[in-house]
PDB file of N, CA and C in Angstrom:
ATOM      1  N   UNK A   1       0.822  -1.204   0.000  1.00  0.00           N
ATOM      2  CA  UNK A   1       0.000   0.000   0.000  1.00  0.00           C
ATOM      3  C   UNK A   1       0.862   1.264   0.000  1.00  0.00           C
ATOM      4  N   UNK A   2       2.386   1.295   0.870  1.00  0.00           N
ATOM      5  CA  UNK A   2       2.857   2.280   0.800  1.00  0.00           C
ATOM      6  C   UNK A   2       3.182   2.611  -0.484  1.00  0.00           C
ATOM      7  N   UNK A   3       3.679   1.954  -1.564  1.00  0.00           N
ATOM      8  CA  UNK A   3       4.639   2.339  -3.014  1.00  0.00           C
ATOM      9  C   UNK A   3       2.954   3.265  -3.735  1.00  0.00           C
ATOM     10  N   UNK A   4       1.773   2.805  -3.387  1.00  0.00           N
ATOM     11  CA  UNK A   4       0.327   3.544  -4.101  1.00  0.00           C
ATOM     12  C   UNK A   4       0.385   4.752  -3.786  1.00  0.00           C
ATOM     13  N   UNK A   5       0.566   5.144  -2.452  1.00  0.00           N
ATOM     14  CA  UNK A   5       0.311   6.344  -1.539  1.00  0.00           C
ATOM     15  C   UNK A   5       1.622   7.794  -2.320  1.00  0.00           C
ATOM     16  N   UNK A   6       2.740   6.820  -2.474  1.00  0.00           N
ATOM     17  CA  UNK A   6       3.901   7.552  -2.964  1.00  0.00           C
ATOM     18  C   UNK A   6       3.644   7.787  -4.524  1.00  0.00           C
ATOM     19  N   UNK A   7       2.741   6.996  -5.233  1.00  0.00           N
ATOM     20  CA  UNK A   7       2.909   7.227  -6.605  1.00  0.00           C
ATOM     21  C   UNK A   7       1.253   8.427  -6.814  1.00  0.00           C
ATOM     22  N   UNK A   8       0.803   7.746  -5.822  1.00  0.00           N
ATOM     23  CA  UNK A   8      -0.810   8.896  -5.721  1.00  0.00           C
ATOM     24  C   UNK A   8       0.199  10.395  -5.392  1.00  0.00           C
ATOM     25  N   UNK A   9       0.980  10.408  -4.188  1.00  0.00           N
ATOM     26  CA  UNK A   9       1.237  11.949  -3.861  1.00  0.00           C
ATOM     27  C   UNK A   9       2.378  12.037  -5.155  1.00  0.00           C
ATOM     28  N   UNK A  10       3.468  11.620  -5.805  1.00  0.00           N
ATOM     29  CA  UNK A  10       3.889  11.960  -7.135  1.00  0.00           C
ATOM     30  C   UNK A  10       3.009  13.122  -8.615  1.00  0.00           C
ATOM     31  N   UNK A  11       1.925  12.117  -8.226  1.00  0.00           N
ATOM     32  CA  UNK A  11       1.234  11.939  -9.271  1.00  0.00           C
ATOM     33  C   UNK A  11       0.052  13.832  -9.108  1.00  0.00           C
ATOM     34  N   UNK A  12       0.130  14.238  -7.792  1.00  0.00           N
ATOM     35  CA  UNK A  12      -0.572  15.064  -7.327  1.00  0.00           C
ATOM     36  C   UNK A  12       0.245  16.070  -7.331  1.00  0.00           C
ATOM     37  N   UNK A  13       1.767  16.303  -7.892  1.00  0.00           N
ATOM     38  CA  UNK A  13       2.714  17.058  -7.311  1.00  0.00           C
ATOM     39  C   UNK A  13       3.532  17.410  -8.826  1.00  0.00           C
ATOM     40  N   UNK A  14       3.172  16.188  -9.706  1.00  0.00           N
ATOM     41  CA  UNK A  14       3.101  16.333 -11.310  1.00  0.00           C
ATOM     42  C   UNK A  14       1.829  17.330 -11.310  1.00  0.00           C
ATOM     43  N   UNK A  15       0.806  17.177 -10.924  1.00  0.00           N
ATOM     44  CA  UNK A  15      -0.435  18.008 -11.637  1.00  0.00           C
ATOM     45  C   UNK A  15       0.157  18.901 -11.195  1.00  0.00           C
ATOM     46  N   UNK A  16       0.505  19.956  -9.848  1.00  0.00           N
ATOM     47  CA  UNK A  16       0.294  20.891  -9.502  1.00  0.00           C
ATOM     48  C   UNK A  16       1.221  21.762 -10.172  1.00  0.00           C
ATOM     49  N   UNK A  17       2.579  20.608 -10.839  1.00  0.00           N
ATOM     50  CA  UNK A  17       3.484  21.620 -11.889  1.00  0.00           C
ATOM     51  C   UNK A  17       2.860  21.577 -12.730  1.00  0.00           C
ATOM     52  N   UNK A  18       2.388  20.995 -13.810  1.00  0.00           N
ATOM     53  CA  UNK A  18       1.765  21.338 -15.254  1.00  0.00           C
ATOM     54  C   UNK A  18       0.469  22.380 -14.720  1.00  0.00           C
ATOM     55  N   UNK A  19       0.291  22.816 -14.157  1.00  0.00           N
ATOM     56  CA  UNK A  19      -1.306  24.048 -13.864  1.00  0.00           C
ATOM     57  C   UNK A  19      -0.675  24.834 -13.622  1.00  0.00           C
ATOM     58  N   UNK A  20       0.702  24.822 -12.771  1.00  0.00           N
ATOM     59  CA  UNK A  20       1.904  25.827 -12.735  1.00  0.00           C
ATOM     60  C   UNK A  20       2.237  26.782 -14.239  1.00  0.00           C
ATOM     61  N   UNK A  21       2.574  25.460 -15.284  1.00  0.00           N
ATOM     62  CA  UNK A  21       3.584  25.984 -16.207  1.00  0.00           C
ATOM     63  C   UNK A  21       2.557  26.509 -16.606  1.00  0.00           C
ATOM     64  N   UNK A  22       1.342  25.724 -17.014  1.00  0.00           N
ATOM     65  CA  UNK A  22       0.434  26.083 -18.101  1.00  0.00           C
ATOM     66  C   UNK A  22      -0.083  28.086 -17.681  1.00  0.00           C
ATOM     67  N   UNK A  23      -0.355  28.040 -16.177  1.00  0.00           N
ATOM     68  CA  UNK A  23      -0.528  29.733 -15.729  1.00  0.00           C
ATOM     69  C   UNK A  23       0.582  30.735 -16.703  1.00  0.00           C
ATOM     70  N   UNK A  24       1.722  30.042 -15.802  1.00  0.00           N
ATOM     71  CA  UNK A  24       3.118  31.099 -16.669  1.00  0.00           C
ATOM     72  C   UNK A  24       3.328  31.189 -17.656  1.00  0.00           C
ATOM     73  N   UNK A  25       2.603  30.223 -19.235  1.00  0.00           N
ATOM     74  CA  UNK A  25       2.837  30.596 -19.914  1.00  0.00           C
ATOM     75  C   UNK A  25       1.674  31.417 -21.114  1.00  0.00           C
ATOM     76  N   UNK A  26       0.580  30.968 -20.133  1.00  0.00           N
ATOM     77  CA  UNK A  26      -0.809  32.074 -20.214  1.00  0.00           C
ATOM     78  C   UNK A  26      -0.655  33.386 -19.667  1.00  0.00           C
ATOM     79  N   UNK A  27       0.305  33.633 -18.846  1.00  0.00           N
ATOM     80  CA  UNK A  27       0.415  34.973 -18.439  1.00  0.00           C
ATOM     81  C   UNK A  27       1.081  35.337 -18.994  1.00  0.00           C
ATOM     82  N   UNK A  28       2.993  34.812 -19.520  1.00  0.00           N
ATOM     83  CA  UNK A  28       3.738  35.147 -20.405  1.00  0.00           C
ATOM     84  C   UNK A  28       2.602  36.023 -21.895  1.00  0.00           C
ATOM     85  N   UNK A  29       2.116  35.703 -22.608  1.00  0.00           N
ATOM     86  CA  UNK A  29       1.580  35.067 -23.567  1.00  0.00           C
ATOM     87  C   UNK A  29       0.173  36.758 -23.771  1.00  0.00           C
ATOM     88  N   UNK A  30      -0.866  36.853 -22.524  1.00  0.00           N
ATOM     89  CA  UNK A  30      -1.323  37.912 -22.187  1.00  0.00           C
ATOM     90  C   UNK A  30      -1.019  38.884 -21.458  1.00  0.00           C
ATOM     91  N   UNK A  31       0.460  38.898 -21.195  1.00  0.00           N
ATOM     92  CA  UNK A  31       0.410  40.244 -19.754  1.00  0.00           C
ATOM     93  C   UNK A  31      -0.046  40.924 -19.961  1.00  0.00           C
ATOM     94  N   UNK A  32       0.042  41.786 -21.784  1.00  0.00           N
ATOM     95  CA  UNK A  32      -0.021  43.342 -21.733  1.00  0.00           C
ATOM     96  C   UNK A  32      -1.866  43.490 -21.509  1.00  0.00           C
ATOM     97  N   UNK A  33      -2.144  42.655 -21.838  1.00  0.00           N
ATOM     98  CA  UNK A  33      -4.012  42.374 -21.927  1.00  0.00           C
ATOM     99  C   UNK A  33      -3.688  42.286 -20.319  1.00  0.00           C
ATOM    100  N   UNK A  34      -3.713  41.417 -19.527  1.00  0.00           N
ATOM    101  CA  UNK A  34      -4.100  41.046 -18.242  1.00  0.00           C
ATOM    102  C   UNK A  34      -3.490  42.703 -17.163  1.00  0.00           C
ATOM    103  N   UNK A  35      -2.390  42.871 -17.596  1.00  0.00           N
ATOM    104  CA  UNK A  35      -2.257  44.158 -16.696  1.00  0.00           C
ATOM    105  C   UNK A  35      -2.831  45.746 -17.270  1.00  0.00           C
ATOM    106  N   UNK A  36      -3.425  45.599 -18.500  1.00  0.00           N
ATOM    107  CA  UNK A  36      -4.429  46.773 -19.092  1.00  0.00           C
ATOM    108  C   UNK A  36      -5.728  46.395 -18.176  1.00  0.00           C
ATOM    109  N   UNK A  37      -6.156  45.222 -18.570  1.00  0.00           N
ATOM    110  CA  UNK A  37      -7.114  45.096 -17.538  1.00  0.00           C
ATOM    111  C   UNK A  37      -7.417  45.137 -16.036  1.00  0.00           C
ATOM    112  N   UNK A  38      -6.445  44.873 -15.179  1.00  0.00           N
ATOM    113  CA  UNK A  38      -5.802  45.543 -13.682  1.00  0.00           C
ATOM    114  C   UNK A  38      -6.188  46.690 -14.050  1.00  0.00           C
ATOM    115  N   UNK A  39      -5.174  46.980 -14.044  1.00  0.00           N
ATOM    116  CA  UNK A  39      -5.591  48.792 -14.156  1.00  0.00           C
ATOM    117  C   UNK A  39      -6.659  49.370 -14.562  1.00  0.00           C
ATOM    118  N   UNK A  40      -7.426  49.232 -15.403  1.00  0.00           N
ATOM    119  CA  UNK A  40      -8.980  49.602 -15.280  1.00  0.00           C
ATOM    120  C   UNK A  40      -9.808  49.054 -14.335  1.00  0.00           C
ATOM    121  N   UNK A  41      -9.322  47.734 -14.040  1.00  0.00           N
ATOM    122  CA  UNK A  41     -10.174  47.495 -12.956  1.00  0.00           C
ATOM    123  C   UNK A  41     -10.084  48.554 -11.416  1.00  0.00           C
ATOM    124  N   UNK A  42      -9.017  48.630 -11.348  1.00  0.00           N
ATOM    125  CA  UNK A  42      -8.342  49.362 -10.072  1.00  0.00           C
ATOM    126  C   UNK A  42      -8.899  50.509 -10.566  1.00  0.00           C
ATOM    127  N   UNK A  43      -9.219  51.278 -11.403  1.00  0.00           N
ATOM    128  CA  UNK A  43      -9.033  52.715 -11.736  1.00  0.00           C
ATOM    129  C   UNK A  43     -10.638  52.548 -10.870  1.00  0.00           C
ATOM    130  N   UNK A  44     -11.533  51.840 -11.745  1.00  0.00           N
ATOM    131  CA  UNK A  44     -13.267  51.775 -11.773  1.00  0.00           C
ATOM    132  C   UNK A  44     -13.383  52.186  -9.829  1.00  0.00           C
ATOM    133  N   UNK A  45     -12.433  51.278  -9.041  1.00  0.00           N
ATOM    134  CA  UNK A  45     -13.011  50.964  -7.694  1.00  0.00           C
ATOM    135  C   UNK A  45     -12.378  52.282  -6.806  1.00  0.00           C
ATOM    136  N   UNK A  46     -11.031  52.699  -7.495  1.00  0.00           N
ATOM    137  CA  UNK A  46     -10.482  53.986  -6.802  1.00  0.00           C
ATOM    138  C   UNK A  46     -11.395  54.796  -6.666  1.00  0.00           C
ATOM    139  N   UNK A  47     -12.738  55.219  -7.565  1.00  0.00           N
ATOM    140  CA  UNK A  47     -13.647  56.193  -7.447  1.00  0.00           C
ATOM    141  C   UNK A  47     -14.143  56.523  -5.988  1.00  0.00           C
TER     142      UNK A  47
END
């Protein structure tokens, strides 16, 4: 049962890098969009 437990937490620690990369290279990819949009957002609530 132990070698399952080690390949289950592996296997949970693989996902959490690929949702990793996949963010960084969706953000790479949109910054100038994603931080135009910040900033209007922030501007709207500064009122």
């Amino acid at each position: 049962m132990k070698w399952f437990n080690s390949k289950q937490k592996l296997a949970k620690i693989r996902q959490k890098q690929l949702k990793t990369l996949r963010n960084q290279r969706y953000y790479q990819k949109h910054r100038d969009e994603i931080l135009k949009n910040r900033i209007e957002h922030y501007d709207l609530h500064k009122k």
